[in-house]
Protein backbone atom coordinates (compact mmCIF):
# COMPACT_ATOMS: atom_id res chain seq x y z
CA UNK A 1 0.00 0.00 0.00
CA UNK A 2 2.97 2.22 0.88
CA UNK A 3 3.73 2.18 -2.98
CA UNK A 4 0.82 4.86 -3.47
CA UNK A 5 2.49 7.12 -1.69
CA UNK A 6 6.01 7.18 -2.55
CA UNK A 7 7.42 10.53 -4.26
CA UNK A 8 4.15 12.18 -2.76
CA UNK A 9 5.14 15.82 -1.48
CA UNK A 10 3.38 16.77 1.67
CA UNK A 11 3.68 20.34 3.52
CA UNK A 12 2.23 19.73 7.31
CA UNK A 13 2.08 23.20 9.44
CA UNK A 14 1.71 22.99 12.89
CA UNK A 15 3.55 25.15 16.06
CA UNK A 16 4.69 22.26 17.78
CA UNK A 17 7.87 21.00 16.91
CA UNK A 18 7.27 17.39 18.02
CA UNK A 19 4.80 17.20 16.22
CA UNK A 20 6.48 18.10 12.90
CA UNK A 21 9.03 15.22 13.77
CA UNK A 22 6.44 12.67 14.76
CA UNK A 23 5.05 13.28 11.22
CA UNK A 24 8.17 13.61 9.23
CA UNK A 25 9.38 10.58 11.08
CA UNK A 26 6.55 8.67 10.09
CA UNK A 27 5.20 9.89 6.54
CA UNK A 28 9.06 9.69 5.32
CA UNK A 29 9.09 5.98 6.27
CA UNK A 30 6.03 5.32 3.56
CA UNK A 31 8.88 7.28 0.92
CA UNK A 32 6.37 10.73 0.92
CA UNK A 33 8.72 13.80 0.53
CA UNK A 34 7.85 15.78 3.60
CA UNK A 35 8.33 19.45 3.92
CA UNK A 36 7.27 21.31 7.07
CA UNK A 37 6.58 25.12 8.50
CA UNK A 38 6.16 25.85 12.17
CA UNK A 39 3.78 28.71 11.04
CA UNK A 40 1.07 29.79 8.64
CA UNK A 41 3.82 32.88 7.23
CA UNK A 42 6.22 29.76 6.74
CA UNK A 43 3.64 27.31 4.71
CA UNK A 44 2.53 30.11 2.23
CA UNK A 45 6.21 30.69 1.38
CA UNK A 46 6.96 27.29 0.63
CA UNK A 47 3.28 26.56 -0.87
CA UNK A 48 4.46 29.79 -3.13
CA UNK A 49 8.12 28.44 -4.28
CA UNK A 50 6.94 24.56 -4.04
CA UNK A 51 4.35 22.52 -5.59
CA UNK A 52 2.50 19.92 -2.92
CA UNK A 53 0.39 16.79 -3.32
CA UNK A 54 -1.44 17.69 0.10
CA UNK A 55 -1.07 20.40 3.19
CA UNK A 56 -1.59 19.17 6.58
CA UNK A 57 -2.35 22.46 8.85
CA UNK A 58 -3.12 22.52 12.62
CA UNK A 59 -6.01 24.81 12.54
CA UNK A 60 -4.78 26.42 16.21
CA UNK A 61 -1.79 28.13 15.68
CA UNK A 62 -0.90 32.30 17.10
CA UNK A 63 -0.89 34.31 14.00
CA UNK A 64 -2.20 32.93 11.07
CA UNK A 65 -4.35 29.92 11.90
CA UNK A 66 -4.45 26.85 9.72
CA UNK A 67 -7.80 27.91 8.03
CA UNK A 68 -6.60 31.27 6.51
């Protein structure tokens, strides 16, 4: 099943760094190209120099919230 996802590129936002690992850790074993922002400033500039299969956001974040 992991073959479906291999050379995916995924963007996750969220403020918590362990969280950014956890997921990195994991979605990088399955061979998905993981990029991550600890901020919603962050994201757009990658989501504006990067093309992504899929953005994970943590809708609570301070600033700009995973939403906008």
């Amino acid at each position: 099943m992991s073959e479906i996802f291999q050379g995916r590129k995924i963007l996750i936002v969220d403020d918590e760094e362990d969280t950014l690992e956890a997921c990195s850790h994991i979605l990088g074993k399955l061979g998905i190209h993981v990029q991550t922002a600890n901020n919603g400033n962050q994201a757009l500039k990658l989501i504006r120099e990067n093309s992504f299969d899929i953005v994970i956001a943590d809708i609570k974040m301070p600033g700009m919230d995973g939403i906008e």
